[in-house]
C-alpha atoms as a PDB file:
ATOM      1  CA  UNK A   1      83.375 119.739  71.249  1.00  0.00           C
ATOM      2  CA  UNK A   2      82.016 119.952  74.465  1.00  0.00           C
ATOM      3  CA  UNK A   3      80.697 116.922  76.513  1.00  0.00           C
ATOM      4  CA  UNK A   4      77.229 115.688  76.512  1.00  0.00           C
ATOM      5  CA  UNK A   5      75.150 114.261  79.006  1.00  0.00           C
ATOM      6  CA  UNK A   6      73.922 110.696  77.844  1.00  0.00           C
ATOM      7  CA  UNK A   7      70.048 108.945  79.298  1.00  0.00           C
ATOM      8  CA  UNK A   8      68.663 106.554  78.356  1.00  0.00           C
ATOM      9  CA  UNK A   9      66.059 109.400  76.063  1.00  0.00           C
ATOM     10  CA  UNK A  10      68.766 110.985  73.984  1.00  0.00           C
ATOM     11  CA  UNK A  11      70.731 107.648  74.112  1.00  0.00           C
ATOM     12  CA  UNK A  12      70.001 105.984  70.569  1.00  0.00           C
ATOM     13  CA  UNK A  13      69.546 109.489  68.781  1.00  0.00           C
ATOM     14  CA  UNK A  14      73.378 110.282  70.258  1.00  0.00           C
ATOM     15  CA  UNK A  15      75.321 107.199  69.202  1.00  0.00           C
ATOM     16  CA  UNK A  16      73.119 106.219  65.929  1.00  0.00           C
ATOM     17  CA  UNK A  17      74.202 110.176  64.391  1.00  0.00           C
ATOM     18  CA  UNK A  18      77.857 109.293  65.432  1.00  0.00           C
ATOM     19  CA  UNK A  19      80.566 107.637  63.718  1.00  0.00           C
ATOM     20  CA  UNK A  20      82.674 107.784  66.854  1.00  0.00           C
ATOM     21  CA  UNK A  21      81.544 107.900  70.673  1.00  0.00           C
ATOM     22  CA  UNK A  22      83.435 107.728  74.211  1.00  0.00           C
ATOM     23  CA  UNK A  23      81.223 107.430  77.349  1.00  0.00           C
ATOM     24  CA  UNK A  24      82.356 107.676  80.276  1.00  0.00           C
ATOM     25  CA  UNK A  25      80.247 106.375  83.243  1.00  0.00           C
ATOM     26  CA  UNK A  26      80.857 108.121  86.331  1.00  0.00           C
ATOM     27  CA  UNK A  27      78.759 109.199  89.790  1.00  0.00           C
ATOM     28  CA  UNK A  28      79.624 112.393  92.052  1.00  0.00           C
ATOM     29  CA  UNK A  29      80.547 110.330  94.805  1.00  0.00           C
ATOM     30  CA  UNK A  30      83.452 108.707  93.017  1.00  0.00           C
ATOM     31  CA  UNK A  31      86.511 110.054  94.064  1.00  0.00           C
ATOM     32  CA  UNK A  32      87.951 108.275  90.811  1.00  0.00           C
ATOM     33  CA  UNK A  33      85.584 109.652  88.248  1.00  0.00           C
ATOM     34  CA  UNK A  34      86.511 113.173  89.735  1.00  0.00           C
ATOM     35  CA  UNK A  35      90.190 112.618  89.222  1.00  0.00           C
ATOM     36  CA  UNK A  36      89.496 111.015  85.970  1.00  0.00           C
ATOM     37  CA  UNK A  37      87.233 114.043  84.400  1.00  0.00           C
ATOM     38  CA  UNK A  38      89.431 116.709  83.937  1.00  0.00           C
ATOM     39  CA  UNK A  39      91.225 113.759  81.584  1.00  0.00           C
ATOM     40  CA  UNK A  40      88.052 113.690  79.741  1.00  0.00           C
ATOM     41  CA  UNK A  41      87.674 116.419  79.167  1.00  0.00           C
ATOM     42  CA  UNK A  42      91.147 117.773  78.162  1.00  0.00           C
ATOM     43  CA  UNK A  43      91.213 114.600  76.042  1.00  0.00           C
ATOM     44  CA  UNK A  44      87.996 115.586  74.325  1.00  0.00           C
ATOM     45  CA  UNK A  45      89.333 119.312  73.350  1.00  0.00           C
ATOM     46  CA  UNK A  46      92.073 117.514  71.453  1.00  0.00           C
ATOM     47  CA  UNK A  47      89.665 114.712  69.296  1.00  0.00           C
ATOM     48  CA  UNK A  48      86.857 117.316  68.282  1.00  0.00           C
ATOM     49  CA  UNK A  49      85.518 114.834  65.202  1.00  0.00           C
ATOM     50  CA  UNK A  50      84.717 112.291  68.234  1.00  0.00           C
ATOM     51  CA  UNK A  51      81.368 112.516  70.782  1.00  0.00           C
ATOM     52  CA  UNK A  52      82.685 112.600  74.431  1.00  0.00           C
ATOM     53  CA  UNK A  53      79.649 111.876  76.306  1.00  0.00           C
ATOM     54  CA  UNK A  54      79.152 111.316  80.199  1.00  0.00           C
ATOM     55  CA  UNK A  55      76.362 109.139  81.852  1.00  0.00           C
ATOM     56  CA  UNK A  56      75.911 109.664  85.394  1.00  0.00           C
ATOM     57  CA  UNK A  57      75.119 106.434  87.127  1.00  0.00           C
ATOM     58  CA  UNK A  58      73.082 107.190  89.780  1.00  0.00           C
ATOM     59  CA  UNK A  59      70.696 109.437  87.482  1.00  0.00           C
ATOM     60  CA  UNK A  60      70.893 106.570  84.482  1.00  0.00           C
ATOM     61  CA  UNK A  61      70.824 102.790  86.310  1.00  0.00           C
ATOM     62  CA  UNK A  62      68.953 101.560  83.330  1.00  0.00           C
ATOM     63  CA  UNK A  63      71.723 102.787  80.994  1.00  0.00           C
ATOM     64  CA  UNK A  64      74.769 101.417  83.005  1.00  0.00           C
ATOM     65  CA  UNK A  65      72.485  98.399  83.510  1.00  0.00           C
ATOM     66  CA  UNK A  66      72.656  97.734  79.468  1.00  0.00           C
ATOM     67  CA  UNK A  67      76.787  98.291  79.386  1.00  0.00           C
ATOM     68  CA  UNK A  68      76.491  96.076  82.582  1.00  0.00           C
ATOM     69  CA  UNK A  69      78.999  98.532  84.649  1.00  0.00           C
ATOM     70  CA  UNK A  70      80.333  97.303  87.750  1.00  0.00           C
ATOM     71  CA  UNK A  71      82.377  99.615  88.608  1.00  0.00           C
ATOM     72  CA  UNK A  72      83.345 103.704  87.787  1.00  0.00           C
ATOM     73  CA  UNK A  73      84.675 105.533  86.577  1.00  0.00           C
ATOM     74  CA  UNK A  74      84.333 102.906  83.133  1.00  0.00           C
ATOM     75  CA  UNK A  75      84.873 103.927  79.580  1.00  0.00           C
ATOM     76  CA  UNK A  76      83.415 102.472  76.655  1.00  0.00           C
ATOM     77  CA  UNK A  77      84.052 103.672  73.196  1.00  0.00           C
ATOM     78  CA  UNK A  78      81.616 103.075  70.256  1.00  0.00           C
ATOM     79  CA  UNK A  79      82.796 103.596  66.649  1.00  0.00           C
ATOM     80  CA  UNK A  80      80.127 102.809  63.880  1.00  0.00           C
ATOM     81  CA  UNK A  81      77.395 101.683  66.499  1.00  0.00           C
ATOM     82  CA  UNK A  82      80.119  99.056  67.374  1.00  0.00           C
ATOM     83  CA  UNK A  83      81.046  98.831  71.066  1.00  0.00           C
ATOM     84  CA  UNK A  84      84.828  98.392  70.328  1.00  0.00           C
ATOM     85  CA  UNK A  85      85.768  98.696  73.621  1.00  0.00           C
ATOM     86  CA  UNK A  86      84.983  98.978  77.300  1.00  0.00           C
ATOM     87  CA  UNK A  87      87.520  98.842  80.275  1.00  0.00           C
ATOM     88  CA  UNK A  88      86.676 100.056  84.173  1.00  0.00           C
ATOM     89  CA  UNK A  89      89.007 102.122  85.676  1.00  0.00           C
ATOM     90  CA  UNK A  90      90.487 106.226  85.288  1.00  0.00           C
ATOM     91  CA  UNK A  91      93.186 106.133  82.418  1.00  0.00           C
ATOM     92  CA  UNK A  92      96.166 108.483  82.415  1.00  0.00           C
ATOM     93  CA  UNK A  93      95.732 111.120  79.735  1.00  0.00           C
ATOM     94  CA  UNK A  94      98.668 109.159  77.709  1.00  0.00           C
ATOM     95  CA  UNK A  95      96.818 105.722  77.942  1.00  0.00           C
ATOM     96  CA  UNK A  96      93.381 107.149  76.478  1.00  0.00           C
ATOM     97  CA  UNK A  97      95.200 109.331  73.738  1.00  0.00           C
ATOM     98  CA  UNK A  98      96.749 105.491  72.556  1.00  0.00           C
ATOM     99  CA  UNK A  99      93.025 103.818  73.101  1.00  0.00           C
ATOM    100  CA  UNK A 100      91.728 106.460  70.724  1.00  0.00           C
ATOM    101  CA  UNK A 101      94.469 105.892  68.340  1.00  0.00           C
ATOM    102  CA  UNK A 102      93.931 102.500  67.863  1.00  0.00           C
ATOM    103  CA  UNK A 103      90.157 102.723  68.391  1.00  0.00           C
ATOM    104  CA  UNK A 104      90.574 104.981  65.243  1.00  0.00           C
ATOM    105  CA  UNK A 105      92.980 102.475  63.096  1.00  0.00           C
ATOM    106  CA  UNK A 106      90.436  99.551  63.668  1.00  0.00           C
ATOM    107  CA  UNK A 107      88.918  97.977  59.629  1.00  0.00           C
ATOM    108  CA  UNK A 108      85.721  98.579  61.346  1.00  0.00           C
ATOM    109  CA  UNK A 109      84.662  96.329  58.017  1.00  0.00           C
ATOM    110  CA  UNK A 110      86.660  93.706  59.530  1.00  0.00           C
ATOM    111  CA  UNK A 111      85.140  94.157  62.917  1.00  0.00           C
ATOM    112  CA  UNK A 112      81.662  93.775  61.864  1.00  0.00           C
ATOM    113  CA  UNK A 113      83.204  90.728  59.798  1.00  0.00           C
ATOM    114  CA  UNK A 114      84.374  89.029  63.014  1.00  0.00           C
ATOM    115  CA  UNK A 115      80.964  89.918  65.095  1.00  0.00           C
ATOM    116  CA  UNK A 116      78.913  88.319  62.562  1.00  0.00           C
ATOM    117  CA  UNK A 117      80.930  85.162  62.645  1.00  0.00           C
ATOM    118  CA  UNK A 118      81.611  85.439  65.982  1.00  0.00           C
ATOM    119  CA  UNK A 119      77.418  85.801  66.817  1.00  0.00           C
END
């Protein structure tokens, strides 16, 4: 599946029709976010049941502003509406096969267990 472009418009209608959704948050200036998309991508072309979806930064302040991104390239994956996780930095290809691996062996029942306890 090929990557889509996330704003703050198509945002909610994106993630709410998706069981499964990586972002990655990148800008054009950022010498990591350009190493780190080819990664991405080739990562995507393997995990076609899963949204890969890139917000650019500059163009979408308000959006990075709600995952309260400091720095880029940062990844955030959302299973079930559920941000499961959310890490700055570019992964190796090998490190964000194994976060999608255990992103996808998560009892998303149990997560949504331990957020209602938890908030």
């Amino acid at each position: 599946m090929a990557t889509v472009e996330l704003t703050k418009d198509n945002f909610d209608e994106v993630v709410s029709d998706q069981d499964f959704v990586i972002i990655d948050f990148w800008a054009s200036w950022c010498g990591p976010c350009r190493q780190f998309a080819p990664v991405f991508d080739r990562v995507s072309e393997k995990n076609e049941d899963i949204v890969f979806a890139k917000v650019d930064t500059e163009a979408q302040q308000e959006l990075a502003g709600a995952f309260d991104v400091k720095s880029i390239p940062t990844l955030a994956v959302i299973r079930d509406n559920v941000l499961i996780f959310q890490q700055p930095g570019a992964l190796p290809e090998n490190v964000l096969d194994d976060v999608i691996r255990q992103a996808r062996e998560l009892d998303m029942d149990e997560v949504r267990k331990e957020a209602q306890q938890a908030g």
